[in-house]
PDB file of N, CA and C in Angstrom:
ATOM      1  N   UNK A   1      85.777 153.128-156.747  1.00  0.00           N
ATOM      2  CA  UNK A   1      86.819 152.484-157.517  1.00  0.00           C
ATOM      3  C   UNK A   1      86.889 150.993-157.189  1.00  0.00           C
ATOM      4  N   UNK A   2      86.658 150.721-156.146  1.00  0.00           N
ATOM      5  CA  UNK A   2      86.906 148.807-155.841  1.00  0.00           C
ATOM      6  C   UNK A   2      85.326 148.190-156.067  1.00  0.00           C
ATOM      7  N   UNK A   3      84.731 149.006-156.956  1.00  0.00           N
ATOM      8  CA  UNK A   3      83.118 148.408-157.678  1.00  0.00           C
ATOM      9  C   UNK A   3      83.726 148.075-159.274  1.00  0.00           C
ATOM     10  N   UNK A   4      84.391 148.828-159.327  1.00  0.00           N
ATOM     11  CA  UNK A   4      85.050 148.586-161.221  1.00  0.00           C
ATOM     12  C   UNK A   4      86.351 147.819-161.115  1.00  0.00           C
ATOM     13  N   UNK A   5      85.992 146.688-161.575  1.00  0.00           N
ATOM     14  CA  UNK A   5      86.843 145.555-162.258  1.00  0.00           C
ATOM     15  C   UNK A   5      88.493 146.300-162.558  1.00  0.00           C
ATOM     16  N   UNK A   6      88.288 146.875-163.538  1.00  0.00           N
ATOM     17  CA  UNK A   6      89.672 147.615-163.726  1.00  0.00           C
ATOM     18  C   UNK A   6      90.585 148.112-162.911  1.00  0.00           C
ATOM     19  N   UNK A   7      89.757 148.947-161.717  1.00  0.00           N
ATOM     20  CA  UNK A   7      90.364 149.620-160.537  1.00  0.00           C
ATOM     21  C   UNK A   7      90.356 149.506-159.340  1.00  0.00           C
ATOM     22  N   UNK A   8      90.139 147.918-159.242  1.00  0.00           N
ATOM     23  CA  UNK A   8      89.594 147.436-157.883  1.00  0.00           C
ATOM     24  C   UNK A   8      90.961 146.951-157.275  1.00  0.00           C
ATOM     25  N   UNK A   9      92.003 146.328-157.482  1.00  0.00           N
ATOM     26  CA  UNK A   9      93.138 145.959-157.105  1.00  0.00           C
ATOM     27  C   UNK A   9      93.857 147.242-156.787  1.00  0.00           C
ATOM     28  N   UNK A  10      94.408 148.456-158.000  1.00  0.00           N
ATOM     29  CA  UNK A  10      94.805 149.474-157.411  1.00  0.00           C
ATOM     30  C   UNK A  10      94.483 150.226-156.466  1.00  0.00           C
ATOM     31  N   UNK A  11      93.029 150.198-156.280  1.00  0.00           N
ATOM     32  CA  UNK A  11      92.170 150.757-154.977  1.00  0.00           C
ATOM     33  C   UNK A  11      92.401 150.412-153.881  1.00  0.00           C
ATOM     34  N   UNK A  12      92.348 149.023-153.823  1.00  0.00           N
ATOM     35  CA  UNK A  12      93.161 148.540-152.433  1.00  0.00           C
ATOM     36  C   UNK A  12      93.962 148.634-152.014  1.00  0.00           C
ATOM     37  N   UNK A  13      95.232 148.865-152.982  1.00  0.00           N
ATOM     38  CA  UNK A  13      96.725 149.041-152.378  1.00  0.00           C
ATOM     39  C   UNK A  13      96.486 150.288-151.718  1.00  0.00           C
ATOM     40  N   UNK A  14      95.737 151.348-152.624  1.00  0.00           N
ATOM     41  CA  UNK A  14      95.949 152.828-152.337  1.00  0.00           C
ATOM     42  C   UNK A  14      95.331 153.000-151.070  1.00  0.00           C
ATOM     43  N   UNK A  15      94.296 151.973-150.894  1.00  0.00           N
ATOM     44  CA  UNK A  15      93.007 152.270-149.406  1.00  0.00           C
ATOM     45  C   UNK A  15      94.248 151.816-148.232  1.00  0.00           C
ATOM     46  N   UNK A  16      94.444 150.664-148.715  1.00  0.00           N
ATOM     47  CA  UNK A  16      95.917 150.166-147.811  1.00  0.00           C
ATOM     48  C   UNK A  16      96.850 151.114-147.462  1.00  0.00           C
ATOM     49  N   UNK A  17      97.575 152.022-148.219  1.00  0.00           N
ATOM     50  CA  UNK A  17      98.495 152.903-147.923  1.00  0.00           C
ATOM     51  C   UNK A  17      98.176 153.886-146.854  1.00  0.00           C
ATOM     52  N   UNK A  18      96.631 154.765-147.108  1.00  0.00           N
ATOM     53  CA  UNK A  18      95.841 155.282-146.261  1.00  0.00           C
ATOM     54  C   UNK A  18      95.378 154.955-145.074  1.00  0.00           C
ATOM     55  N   UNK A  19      95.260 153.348-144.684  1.00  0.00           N
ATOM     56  CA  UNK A  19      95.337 153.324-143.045  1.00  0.00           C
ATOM     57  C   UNK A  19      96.311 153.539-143.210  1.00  0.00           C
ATOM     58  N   UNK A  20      97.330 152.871-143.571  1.00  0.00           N
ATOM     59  CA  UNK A  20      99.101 152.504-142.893  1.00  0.00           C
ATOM     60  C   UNK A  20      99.204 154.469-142.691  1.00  0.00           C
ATOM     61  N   UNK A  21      98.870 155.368-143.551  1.00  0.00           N
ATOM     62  CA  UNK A  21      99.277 156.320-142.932  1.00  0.00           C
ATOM     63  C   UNK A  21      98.901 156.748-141.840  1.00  0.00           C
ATOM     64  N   UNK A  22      97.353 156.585-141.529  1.00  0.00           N
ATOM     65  CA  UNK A  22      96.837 156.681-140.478  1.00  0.00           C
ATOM     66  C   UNK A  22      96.574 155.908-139.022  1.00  0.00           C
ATOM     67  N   UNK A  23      97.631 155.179-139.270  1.00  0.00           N
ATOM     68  CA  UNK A  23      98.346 153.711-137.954  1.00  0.00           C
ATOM     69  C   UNK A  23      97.324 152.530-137.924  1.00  0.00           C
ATOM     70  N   UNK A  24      96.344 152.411-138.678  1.00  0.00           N
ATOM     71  CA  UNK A  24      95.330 151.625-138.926  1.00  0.00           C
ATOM     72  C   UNK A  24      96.071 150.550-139.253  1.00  0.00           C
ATOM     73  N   UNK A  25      97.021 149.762-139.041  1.00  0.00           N
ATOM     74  CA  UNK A  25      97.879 148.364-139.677  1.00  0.00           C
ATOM     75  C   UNK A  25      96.901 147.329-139.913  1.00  0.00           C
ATOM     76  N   UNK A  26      95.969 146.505-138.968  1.00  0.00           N
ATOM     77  CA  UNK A  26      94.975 146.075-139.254  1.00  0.00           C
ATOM     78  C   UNK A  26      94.092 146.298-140.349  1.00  0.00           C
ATOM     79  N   UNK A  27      93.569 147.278-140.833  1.00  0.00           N
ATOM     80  CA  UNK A  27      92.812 147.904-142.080  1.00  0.00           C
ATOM     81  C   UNK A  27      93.549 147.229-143.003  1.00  0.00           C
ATOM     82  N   UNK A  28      94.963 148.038-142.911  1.00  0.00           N
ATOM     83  CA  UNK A  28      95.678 148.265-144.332  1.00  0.00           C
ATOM     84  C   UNK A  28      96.144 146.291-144.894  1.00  0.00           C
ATOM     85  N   UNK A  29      96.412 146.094-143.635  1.00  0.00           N
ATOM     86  CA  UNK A  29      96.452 144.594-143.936  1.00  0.00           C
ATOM     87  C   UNK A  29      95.718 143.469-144.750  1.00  0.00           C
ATOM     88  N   UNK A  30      94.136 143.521-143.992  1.00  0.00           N
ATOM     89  CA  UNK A  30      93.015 143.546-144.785  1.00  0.00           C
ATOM     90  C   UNK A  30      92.892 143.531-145.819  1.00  0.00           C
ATOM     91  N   UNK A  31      93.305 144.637-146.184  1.00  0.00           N
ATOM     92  CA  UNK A  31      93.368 145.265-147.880  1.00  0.00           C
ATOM     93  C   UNK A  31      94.054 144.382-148.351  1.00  0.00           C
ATOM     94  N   UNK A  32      95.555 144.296-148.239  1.00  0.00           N
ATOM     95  CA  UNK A  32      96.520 144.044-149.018  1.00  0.00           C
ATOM     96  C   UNK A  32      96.430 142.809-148.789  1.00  0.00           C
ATOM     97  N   UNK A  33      95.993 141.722-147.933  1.00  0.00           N
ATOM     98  CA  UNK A  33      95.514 140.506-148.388  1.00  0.00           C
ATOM     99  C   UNK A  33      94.810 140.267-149.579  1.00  0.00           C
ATOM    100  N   UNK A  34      93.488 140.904-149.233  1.00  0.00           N
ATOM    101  CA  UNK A  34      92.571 140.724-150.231  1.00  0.00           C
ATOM    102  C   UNK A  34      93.195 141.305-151.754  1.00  0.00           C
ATOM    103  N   UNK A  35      93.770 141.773-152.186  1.00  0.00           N
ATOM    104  CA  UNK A  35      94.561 142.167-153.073  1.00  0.00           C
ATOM    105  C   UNK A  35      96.042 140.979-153.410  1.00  0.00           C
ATOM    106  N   UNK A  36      96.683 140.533-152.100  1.00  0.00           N
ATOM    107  CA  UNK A  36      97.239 139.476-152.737  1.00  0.00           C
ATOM    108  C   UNK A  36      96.605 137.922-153.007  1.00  0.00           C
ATOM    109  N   UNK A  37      95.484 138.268-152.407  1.00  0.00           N
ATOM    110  CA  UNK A  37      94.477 136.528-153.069  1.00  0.00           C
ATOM    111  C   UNK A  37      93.727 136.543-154.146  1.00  0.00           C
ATOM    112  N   UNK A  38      93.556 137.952-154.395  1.00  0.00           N
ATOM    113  CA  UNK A  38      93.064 137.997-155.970  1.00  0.00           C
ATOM    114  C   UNK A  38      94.143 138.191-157.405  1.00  0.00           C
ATOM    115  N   UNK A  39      95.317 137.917-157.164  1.00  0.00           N
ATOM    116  CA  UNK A  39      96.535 138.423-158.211  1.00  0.00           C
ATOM    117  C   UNK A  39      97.151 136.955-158.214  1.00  0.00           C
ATOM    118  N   UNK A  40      97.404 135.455-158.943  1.00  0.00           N
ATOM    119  CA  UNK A  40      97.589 134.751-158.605  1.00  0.00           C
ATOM    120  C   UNK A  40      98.929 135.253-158.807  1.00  0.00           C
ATOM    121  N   UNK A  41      99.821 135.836-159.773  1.00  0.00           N
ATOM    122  CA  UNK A  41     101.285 136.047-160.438  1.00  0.00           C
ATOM    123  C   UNK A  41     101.721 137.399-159.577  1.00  0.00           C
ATOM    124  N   UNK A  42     102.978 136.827-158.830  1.00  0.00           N
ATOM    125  CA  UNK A  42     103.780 137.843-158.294  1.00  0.00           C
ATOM    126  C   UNK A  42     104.145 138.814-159.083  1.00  0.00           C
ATOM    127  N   UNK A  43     103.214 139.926-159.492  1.00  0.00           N
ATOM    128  CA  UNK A  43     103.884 141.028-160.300  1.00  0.00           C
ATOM    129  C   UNK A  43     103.541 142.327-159.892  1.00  0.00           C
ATOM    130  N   UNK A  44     104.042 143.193-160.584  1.00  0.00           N
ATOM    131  CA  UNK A  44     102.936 144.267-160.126  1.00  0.00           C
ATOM    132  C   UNK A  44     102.543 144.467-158.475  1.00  0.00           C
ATOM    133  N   UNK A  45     101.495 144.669-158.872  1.00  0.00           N
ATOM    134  CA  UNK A  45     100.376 145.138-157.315  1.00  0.00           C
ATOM    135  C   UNK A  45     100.969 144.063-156.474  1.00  0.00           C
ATOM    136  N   UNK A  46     100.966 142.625-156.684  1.00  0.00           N
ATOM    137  CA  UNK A  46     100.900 141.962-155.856  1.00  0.00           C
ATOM    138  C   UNK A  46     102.563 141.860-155.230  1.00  0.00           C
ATOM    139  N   UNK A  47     102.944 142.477-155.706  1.00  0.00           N
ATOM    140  CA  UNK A  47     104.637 142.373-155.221  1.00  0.00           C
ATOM    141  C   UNK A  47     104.820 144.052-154.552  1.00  0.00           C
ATOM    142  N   UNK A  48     103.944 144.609-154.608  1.00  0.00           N
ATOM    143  CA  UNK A  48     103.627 145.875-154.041  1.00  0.00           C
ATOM    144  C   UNK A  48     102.908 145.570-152.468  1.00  0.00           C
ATOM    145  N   UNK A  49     101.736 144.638-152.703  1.00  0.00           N
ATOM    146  CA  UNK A  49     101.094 144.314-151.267  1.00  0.00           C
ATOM    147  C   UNK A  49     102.391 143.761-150.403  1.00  0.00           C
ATOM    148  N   UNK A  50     102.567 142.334-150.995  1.00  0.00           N
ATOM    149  CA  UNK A  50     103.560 141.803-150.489  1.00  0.00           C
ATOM    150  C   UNK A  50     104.343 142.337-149.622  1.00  0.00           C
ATOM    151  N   UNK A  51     105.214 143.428-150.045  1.00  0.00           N
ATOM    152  CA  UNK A  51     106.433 144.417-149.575  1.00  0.00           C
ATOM    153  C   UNK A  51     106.037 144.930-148.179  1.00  0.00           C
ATOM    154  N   UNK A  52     104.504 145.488-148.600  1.00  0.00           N
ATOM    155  CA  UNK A  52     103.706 146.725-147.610  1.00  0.00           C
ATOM    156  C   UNK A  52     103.196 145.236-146.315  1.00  0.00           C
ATOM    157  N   UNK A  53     102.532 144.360-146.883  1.00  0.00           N
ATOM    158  CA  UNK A  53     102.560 143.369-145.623  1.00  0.00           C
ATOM    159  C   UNK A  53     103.449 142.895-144.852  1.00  0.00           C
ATOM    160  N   UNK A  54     105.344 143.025-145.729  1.00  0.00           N
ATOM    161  CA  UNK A  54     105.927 142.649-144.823  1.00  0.00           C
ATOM    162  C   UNK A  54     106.574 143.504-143.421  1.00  0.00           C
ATOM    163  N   UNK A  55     106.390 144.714-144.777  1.00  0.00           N
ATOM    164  CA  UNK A  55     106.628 145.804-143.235  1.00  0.00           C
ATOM    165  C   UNK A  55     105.993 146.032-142.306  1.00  0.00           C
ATOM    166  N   UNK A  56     104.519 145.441-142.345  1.00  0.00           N
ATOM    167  CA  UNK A  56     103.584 145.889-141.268  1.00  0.00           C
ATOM    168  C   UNK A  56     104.454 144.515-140.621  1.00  0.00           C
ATOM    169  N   UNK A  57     104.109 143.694-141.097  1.00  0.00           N
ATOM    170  CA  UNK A  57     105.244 142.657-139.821  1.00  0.00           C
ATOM    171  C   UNK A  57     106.247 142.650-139.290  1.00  0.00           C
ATOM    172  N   UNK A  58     107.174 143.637-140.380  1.00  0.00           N
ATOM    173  CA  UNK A  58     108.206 143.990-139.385  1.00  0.00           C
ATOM    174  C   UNK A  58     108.217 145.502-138.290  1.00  0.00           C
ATOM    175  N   UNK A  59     107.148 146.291-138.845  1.00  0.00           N
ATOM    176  CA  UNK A  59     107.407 147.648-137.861  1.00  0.00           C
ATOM    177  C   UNK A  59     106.372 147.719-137.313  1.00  0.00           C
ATOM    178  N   UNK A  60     105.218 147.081-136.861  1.00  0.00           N
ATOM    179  CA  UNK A  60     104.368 147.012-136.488  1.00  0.00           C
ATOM    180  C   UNK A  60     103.709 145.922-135.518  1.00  0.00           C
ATOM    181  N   UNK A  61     104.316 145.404-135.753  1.00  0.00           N
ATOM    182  CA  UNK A  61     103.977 143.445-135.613  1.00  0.00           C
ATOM    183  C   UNK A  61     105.037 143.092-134.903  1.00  0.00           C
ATOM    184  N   UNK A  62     106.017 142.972-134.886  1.00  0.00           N
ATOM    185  CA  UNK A  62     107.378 142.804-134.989  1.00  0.00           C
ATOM    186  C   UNK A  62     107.662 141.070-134.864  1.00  0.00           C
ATOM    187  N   UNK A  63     106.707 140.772-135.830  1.00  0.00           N
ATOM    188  CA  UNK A  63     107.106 139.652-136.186  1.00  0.00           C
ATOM    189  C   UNK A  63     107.990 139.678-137.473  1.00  0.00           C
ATOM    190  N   UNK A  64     109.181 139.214-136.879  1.00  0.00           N
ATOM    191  CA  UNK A  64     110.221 139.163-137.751  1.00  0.00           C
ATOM    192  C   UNK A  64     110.567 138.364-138.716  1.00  0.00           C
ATOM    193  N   UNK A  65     109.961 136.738-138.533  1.00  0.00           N
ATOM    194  CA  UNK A  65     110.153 136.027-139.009  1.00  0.00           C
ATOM    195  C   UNK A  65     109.257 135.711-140.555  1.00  0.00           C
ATOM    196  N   UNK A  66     107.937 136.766-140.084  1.00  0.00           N
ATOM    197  CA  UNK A  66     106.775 136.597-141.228  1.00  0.00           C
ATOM    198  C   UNK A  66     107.254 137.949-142.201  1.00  0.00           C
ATOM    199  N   UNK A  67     107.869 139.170-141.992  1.00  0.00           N
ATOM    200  CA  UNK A  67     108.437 139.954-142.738  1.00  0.00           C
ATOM    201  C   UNK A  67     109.650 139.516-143.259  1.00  0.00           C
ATOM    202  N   UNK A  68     110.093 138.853-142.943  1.00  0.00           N
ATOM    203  CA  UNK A  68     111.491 138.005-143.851  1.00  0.00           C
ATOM    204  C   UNK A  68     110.872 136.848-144.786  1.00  0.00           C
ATOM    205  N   UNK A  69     109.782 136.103-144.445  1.00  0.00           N
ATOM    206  CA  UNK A  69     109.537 135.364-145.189  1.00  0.00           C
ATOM    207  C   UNK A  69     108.432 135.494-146.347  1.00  0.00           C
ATOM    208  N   UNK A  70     107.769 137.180-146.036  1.00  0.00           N
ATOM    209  CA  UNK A  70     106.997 137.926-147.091  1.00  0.00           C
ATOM    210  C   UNK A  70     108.100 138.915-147.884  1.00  0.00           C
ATOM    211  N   UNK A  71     109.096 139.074-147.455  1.00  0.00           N
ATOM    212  CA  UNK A  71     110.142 139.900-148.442  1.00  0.00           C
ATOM    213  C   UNK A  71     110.752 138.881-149.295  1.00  0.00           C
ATOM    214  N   UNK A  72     110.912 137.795-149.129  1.00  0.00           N
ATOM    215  CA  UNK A  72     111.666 136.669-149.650  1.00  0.00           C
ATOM    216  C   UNK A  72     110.850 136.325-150.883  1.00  0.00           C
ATOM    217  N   UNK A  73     109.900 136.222-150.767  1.00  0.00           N
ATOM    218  CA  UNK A  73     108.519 136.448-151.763  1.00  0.00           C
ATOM    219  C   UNK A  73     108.832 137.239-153.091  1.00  0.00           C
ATOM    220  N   UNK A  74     109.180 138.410-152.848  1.00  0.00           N
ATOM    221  CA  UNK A  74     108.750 139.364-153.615  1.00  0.00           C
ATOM    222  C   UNK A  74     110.671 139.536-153.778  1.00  0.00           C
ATOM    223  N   UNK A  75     111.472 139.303-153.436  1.00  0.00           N
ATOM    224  CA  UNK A  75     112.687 138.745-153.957  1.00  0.00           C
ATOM    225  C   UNK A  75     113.324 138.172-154.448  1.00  0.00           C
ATOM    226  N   UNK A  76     112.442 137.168-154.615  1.00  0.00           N
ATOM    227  CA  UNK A  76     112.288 136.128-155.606  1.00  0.00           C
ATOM    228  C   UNK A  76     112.293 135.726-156.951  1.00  0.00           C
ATOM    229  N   UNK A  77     111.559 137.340-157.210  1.00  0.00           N
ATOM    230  CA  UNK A  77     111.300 137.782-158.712  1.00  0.00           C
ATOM    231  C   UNK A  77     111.842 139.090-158.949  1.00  0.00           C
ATOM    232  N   UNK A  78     112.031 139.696-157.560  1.00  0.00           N
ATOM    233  CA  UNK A  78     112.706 141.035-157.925  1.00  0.00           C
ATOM    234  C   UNK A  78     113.626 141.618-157.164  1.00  0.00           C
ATOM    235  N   UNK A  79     114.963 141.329-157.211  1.00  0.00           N
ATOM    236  CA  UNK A  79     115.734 141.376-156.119  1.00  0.00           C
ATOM    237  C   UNK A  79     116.141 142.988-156.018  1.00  0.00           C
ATOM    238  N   UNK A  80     115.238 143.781-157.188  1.00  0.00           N
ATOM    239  CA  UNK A  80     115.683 145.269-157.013  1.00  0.00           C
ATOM    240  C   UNK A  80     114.561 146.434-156.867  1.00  0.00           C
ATOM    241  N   UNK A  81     113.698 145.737-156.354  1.00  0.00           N
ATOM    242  CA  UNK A  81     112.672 146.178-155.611  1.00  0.00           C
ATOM    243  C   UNK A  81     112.744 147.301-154.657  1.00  0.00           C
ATOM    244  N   UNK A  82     112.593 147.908-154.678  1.00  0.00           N
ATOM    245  CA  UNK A  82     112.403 149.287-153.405  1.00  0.00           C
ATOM    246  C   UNK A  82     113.751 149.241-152.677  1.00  0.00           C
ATOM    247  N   UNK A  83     113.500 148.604-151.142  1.00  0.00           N
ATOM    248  CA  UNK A  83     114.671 148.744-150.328  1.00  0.00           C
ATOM    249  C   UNK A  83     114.517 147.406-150.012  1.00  0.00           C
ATOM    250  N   UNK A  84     114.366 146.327-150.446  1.00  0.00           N
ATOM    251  CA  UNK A  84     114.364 145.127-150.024  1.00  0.00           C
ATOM    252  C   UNK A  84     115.651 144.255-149.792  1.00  0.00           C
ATOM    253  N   UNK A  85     116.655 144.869-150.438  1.00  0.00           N
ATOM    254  CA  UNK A  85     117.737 143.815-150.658  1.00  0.00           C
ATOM    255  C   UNK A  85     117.813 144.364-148.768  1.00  0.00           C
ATOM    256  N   UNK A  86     118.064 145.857-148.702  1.00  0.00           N
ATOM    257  CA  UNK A  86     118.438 146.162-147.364  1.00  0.00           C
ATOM    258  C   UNK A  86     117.789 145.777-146.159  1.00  0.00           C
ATOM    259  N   UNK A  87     115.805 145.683-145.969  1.00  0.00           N
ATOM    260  CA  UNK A  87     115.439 145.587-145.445  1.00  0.00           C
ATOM    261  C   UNK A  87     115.542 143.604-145.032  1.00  0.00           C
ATOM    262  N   UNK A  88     115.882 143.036-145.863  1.00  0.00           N
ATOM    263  CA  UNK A  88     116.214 141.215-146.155  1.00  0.00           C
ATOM    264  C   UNK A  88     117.280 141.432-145.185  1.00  0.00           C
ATOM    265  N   UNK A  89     118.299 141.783-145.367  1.00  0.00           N
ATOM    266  CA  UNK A  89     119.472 141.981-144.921  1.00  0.00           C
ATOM    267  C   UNK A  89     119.483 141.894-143.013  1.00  0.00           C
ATOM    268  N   UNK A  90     118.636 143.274-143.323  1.00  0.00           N
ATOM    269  CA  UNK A  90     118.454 143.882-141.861  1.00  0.00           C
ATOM    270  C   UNK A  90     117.602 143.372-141.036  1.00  0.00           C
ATOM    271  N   UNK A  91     116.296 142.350-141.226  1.00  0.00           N
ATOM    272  CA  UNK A  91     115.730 141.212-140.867  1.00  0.00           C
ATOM    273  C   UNK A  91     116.358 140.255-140.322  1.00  0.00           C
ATOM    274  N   UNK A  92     116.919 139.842-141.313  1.00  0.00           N
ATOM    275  CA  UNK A  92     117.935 138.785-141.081  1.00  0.00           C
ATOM    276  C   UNK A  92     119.335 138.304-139.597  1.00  0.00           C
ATOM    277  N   UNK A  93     119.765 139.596-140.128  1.00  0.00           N
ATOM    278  CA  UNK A  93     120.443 140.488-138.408  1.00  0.00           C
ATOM    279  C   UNK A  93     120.002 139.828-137.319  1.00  0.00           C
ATOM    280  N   UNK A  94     118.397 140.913-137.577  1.00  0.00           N
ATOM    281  CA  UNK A  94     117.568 140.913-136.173  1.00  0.00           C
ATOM    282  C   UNK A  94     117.004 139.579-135.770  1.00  0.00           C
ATOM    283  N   UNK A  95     116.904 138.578-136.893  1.00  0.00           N
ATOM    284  CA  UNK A  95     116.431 137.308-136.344  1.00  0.00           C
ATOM    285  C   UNK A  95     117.857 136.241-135.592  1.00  0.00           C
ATOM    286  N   UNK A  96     119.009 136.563-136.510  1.00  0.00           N
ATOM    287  CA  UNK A  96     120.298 135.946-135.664  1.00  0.00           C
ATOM    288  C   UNK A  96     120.601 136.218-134.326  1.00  0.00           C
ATOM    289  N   UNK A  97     120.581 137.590-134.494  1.00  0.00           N
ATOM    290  CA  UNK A  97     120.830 138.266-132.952  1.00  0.00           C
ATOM    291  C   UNK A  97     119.670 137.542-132.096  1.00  0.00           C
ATOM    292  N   UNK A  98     117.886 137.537-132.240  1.00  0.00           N
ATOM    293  CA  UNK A  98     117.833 136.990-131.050  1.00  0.00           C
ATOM    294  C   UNK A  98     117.299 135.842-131.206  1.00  0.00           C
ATOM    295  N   UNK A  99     118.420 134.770-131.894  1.00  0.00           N
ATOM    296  CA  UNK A  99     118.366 133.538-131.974  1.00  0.00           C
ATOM    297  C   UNK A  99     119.725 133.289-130.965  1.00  0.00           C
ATOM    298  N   UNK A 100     120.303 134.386-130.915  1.00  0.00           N
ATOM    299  CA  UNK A 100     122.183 134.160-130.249  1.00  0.00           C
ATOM    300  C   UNK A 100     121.996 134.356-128.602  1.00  0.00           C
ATOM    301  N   UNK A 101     120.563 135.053-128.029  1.00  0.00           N
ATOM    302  CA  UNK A 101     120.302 135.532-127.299  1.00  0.00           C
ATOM    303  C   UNK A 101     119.622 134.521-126.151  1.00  0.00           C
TER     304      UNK A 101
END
């Protein structure tokens, strides 16, 4: 599927989902780069990678600051996106708190 033009972007998200299930974060990352450098317009897929990259930064990474500023992204255009308003929210928290710290 990522040899055919048509199904090469959806392939990636989906190959992406498949490490992330299998704790591969690195892999899935990979992917979903290469999938958001080929989509120039935040839509679709690419507001799909987006989401999935920011969570690897936030539950994985725990860089907090790069999952707030990849959700912000994809909030931008869609503030009703999955769980984003909550997960923005709840980022946000966690970066005050250990800014207070």
């Amino acid at each position: 599927a990522q040899k055919s033009p048509k199904d090469r972007l959806a392939s990636l998200l989906g190959l992406a989902k498949c490490f992330l299930a299998q704790g591969q974060f690195d892999m899935a990352e990979m992917q979903l780069e290469t999938l958001r450098d080929q989509m120039p317009v935040m839509e679709g897929l690419k507001k799909d990678a987006t989401y999935w990259l920011g969570r690897i930064a936030e539950e994985s990474l725990e860089d907090l600051d790069k999952a707030y500023s990849l959700y912000k992204e994809v909030y931008a255009v869609d503030v009703g996106f999955e769980d984003l308003g909550e997960r923005i929210l709840s980022v946000s928290e966690k970066i005050k708190a250990r800014k207070g710290n």
